[in-house]
PDB file of N, CA and C in Angstrom:
ATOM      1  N   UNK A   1      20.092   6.433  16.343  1.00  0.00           N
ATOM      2  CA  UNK A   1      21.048   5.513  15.822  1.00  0.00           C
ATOM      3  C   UNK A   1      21.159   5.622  14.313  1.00  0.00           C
ATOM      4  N   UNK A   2      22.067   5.282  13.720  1.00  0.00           N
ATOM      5  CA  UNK A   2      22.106   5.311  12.299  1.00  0.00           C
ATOM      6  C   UNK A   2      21.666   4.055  11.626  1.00  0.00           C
ATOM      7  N   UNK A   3      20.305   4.550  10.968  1.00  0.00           N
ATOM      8  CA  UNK A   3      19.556   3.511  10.613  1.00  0.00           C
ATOM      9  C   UNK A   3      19.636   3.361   8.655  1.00  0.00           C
ATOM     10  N   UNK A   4      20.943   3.624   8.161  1.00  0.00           N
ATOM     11  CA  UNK A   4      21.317   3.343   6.982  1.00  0.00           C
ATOM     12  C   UNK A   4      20.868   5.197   5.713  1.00  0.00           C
ATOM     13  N   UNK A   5      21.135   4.564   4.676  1.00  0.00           N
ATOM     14  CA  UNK A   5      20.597   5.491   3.604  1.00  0.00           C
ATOM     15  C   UNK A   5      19.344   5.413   2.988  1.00  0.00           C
ATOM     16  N   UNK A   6      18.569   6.419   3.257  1.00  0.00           N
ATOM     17  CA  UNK A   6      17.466   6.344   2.354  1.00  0.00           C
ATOM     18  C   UNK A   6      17.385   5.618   1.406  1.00  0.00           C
ATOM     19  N   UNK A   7      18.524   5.896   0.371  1.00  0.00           N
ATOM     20  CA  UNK A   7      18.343   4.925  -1.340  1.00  0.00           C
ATOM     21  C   UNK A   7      18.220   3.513  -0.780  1.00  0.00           C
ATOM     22  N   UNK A   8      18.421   2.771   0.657  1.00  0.00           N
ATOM     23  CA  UNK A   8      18.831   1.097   0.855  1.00  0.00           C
ATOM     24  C   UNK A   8      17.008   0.909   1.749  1.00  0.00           C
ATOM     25  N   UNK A   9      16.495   1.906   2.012  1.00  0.00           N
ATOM     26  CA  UNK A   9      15.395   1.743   2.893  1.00  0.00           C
ATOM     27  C   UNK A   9      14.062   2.710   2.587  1.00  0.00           C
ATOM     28  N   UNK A  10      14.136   3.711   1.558  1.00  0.00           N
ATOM     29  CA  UNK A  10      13.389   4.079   1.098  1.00  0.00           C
ATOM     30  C   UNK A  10      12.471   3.803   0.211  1.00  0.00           C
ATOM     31  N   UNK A  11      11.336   3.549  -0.481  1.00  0.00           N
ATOM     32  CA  UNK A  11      10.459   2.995  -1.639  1.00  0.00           C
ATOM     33  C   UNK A  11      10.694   4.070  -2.349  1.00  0.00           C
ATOM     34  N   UNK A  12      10.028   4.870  -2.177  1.00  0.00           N
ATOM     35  CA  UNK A  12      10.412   6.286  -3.259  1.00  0.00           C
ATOM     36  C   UNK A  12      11.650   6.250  -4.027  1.00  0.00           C
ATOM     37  N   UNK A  13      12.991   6.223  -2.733  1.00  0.00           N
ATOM     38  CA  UNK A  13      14.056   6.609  -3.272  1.00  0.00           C
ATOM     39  C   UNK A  13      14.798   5.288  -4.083  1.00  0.00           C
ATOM     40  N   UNK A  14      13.871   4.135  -3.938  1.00  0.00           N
ATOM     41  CA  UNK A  14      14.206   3.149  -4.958  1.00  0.00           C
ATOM     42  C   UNK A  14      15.062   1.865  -4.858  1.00  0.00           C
ATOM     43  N   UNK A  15      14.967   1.904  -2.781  1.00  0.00           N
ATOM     44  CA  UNK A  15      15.369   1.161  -1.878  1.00  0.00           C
ATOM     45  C   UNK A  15      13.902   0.525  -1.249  1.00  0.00           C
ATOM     46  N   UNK A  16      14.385  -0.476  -0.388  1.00  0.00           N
ATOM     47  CA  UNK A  16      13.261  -0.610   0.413  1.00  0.00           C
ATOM     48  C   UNK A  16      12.205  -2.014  -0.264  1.00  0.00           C
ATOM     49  N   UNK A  17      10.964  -1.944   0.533  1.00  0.00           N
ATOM     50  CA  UNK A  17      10.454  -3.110   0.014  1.00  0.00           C
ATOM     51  C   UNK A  17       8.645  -2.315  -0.330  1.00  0.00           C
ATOM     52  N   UNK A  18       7.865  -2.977  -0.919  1.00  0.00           N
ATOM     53  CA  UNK A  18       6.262  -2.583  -0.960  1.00  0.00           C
ATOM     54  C   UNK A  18       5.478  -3.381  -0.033  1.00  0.00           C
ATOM     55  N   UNK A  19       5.821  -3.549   1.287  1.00  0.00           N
ATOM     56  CA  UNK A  19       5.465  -3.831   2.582  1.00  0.00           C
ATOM     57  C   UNK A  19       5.486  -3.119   3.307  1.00  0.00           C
ATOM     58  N   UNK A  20       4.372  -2.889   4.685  1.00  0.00           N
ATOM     59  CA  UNK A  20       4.189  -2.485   5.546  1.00  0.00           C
ATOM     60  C   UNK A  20       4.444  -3.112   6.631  1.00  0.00           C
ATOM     61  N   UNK A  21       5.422  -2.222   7.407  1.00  0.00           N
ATOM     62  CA  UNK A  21       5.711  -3.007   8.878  1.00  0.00           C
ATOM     63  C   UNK A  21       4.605  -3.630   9.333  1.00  0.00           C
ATOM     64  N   UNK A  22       4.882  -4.685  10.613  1.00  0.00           N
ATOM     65  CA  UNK A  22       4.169  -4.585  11.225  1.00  0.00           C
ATOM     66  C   UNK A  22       3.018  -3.990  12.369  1.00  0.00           C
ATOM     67  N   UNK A  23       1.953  -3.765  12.144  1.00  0.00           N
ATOM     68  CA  UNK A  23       1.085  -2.967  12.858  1.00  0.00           C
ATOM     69  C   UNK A  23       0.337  -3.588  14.183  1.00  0.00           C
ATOM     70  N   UNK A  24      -0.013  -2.805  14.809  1.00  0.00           N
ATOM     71  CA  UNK A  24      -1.330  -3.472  16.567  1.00  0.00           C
ATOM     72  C   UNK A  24      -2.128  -3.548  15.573  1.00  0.00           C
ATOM     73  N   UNK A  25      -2.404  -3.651  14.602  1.00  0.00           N
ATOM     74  CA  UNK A  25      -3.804  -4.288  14.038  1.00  0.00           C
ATOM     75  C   UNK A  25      -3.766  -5.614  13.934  1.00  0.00           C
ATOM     76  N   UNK A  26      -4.575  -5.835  13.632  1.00  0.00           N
ATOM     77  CA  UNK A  26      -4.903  -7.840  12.981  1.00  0.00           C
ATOM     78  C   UNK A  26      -4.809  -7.258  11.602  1.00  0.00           C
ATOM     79  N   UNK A  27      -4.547  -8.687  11.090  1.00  0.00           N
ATOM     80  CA  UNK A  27      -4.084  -8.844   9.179  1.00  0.00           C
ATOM     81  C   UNK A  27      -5.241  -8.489   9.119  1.00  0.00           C
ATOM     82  N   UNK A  28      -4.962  -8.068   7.379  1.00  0.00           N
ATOM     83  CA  UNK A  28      -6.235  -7.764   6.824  1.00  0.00           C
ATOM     84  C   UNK A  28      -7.194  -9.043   6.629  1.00  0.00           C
ATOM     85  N   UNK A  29      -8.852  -8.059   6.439  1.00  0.00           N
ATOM     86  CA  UNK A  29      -9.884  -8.820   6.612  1.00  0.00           C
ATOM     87  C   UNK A  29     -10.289  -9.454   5.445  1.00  0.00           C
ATOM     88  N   UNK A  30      -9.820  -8.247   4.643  1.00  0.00           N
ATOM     89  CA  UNK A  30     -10.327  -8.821   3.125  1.00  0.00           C
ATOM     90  C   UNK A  30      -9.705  -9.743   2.604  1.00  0.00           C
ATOM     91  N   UNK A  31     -10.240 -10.604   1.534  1.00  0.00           N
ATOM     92  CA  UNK A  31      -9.861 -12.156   0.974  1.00  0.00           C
ATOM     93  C   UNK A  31     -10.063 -11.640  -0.482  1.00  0.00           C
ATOM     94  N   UNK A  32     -10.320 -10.369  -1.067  1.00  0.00           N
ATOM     95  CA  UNK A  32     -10.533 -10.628  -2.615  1.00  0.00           C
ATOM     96  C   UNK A  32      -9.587  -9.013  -2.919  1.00  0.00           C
ATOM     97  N   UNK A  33      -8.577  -9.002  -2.253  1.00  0.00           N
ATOM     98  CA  UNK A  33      -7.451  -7.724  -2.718  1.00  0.00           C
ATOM     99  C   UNK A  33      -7.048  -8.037  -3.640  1.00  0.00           C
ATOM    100  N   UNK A  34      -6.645  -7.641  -4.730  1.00  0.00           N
ATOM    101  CA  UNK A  34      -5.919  -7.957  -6.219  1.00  0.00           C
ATOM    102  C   UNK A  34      -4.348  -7.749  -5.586  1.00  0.00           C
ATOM    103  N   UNK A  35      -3.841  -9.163  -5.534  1.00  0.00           N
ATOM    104  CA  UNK A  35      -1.984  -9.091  -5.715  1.00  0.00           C
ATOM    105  C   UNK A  35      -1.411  -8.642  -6.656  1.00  0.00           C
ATOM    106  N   UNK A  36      -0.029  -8.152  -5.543  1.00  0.00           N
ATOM    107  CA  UNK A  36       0.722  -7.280  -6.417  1.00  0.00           C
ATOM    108  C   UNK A  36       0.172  -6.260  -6.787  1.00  0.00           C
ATOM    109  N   UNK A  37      -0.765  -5.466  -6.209  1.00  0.00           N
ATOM    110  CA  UNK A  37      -1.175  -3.781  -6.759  1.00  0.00           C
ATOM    111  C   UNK A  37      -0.561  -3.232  -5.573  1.00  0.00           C
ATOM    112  N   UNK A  38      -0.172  -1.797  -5.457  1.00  0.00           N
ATOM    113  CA  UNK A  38       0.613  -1.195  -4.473  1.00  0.00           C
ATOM    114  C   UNK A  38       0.463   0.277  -5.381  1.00  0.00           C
ATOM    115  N   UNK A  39       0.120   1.408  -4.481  1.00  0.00           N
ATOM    116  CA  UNK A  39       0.304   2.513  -4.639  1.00  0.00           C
ATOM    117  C   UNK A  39       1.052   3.647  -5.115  1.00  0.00           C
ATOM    118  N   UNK A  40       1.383   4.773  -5.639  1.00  0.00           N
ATOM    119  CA  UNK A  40       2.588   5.531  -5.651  1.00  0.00           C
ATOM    120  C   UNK A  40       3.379   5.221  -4.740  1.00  0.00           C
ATOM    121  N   UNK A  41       3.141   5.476  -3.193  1.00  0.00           N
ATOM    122  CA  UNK A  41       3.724   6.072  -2.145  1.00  0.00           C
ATOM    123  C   UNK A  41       4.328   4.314  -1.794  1.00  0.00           C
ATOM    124  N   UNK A  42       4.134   3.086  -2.506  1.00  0.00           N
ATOM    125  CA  UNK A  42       4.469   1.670  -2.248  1.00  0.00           C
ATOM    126  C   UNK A  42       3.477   1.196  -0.752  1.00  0.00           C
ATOM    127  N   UNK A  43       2.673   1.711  -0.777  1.00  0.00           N
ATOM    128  CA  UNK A  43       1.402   0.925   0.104  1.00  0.00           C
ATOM    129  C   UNK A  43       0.570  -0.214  -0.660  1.00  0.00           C
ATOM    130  N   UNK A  44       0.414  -1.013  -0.107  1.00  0.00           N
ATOM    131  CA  UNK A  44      -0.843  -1.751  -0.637  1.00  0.00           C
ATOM    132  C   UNK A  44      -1.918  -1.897   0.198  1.00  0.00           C
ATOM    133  N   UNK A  45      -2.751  -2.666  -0.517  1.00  0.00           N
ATOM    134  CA  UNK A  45      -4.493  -2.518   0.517  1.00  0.00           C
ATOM    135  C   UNK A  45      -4.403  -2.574   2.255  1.00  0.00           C
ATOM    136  N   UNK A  46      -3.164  -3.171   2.551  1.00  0.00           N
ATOM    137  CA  UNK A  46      -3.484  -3.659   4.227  1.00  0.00           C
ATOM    138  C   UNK A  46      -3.407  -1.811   4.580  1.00  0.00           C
ATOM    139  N   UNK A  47      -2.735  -0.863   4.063  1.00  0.00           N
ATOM    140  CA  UNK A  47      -2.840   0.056   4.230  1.00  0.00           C
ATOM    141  C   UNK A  47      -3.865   1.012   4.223  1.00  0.00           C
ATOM    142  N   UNK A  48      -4.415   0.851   3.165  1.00  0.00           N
ATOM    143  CA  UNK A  48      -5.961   1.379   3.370  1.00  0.00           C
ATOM    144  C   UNK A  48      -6.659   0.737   4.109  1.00  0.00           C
ATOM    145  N   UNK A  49      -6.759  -0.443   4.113  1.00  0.00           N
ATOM    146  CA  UNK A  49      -7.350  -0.762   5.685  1.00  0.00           C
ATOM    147  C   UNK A  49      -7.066  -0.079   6.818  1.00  0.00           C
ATOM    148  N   UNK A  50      -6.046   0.024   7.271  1.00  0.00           N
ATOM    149  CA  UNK A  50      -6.002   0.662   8.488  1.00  0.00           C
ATOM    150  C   UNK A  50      -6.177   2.190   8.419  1.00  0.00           C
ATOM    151  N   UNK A  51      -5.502   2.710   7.401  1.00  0.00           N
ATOM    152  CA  UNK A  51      -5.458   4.240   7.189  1.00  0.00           C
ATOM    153  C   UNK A  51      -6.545   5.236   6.885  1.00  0.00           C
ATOM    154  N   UNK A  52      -8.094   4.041   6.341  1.00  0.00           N
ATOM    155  CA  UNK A  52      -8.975   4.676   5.886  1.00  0.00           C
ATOM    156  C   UNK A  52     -10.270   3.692   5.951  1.00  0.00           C
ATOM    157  N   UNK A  53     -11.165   5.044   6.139  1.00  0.00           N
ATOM    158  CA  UNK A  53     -12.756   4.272   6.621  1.00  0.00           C
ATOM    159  C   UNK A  53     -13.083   3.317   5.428  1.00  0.00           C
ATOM    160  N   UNK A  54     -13.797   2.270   5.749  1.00  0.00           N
ATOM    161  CA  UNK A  54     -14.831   1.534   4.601  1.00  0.00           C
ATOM    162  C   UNK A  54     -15.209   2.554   3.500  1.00  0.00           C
ATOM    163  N   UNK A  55     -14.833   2.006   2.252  1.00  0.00           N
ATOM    164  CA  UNK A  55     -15.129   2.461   0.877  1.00  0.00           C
ATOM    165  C   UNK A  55     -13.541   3.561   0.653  1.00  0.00           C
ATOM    166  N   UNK A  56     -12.929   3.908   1.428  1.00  0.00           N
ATOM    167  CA  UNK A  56     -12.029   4.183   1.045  1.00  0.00           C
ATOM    168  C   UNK A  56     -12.040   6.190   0.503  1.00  0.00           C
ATOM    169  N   UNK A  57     -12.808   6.944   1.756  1.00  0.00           N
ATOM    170  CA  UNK A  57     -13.586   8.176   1.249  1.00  0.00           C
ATOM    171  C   UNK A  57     -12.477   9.472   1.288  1.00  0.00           C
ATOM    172  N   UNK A  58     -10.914   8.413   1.884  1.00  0.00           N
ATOM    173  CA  UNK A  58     -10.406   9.810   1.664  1.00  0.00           C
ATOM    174  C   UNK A  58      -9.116   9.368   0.574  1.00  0.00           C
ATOM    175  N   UNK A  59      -8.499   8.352   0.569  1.00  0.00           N
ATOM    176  CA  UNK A  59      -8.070   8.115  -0.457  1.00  0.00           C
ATOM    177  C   UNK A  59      -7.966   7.359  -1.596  1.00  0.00           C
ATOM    178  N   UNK A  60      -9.231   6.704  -1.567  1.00  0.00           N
ATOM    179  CA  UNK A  60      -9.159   5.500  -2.592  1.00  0.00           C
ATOM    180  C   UNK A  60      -9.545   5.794  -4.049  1.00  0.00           C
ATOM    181  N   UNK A  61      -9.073   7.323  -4.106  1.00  0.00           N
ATOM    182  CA  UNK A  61      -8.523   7.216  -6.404  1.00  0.00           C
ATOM    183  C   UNK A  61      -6.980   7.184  -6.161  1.00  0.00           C
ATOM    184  N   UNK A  62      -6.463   7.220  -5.084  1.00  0.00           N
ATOM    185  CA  UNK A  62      -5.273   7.101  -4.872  1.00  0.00           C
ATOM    186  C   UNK A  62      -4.790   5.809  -6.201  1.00  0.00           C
ATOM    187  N   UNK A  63      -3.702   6.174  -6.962  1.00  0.00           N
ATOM    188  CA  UNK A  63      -3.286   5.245  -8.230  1.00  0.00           C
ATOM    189  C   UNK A  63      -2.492   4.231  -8.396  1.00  0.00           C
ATOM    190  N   UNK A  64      -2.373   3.375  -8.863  1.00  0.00           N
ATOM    191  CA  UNK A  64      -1.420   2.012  -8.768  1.00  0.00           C
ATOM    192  C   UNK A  64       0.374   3.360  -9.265  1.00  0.00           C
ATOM    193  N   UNK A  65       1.468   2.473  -8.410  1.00  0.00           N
ATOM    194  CA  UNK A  65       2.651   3.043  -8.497  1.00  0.00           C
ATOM    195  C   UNK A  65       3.053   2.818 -10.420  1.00  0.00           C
ATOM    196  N   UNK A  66       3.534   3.413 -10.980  1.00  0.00           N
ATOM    197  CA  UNK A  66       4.158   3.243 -12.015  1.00  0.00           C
ATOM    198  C   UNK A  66       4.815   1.673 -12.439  1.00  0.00           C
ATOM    199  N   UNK A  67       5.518   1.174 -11.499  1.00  0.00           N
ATOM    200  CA  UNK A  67       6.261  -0.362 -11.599  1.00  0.00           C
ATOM    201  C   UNK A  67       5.449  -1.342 -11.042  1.00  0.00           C
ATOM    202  N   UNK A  68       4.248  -0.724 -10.530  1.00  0.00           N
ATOM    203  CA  UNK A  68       3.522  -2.003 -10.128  1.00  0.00           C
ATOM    204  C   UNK A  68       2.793  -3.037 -11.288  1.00  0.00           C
ATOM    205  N   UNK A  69       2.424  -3.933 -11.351  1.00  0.00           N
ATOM    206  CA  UNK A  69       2.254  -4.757 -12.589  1.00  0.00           C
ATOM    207  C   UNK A  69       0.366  -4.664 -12.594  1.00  0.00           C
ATOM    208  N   UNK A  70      -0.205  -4.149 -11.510  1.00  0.00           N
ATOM    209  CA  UNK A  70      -1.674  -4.427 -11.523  1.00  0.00           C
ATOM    210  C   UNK A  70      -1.598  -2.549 -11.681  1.00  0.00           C
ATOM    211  N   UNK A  71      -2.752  -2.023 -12.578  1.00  0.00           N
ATOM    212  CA  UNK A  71      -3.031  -0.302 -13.073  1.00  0.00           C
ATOM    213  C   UNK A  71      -4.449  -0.099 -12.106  1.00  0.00           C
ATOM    214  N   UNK A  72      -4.775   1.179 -12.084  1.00  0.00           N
ATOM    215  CA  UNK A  72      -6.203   1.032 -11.417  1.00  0.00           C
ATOM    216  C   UNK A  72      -5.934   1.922  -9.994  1.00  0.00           C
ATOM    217  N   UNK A  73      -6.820   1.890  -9.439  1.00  0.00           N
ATOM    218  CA  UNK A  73      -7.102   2.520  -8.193  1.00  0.00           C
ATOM    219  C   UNK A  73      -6.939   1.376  -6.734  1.00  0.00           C
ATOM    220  N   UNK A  74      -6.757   2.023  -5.847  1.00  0.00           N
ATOM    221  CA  UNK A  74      -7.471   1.361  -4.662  1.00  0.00           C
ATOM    222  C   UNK A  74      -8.690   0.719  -4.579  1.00  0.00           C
ATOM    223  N   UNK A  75      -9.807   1.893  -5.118  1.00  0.00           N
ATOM    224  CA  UNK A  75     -10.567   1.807  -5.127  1.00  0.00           C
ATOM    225  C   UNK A  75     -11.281   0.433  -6.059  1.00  0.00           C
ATOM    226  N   UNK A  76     -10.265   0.056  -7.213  1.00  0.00           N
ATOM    227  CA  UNK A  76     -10.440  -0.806  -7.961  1.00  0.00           C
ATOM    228  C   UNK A  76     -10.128  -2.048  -7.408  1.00  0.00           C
ATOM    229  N   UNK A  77      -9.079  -1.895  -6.532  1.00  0.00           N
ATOM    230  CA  UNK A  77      -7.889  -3.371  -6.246  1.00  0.00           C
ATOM    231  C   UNK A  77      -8.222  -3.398  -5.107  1.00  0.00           C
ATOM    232  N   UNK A  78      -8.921  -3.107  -3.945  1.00  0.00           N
ATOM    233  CA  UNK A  78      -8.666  -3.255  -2.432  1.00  0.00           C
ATOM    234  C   UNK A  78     -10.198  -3.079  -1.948  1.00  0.00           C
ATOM    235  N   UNK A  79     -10.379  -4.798  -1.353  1.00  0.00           N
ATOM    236  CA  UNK A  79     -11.896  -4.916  -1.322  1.00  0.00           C
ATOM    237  C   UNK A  79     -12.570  -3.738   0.190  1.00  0.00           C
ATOM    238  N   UNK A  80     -11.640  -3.566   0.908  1.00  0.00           N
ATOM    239  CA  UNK A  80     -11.409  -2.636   1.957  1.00  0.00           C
ATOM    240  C   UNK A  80     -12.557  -1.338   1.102  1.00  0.00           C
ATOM    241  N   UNK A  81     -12.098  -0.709   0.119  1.00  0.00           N
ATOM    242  CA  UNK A  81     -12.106   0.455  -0.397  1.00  0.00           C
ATOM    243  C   UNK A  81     -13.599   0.161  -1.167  1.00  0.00           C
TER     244      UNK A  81
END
C-alpha cells in the first residue's frame, strides 16, 4: 500500500517522530534514562533495551543525534546500557 514519503515518515530524512513503535515487549524497566537523549539513527534507550544485552556490549558508544538536546552516549544516558 502506499504508505506516504519518506521526508513525512522518515527520522533521518527529517520527517517522522524519535519514537519507537510499539513492540511484544513490556515498557522499559529502567526508571533513571536521561529524557530527551535519542541517538543518530532517532532511537532512544527503550531501544537499547530491547536491541541489546545488559551494559549495552554492542552498541552503547553509539552517540546522542546532533538535534538532540542531551550529548553523550547510550552508554551515558540509558540505565539499560
Amino acid at each position: 500500500g502506499n504508505m506516504g514519503l519518506a521526508i513525512d515518515h522518515c527520522c533521518f530524512c527529517g520527517g517522522g517522530s524519535h519514537t519507537l513503535p510499539n513492540t511484544t515487549s513490556s515498557s522499559s524497566t529502567c526508571t533513571e534514562d536521561t529524557e530527551g537523549w535519542f541517538d543518530q539513527h532517532g532511537y532512544d534507550c527503550v531501544w537499547y533495551e530491547v536491541m541489546d544485552g545488559p551494559g549495552c556490549p554492542k552498541y552503547g558508544d553509539d552517540t546522542a543525534h546532533e538535534s538532540s538536546t542531551v550529548k553523550g552516549t547510550a552508554n551515558d544516558h540509558c540505565c539499560h546500557c
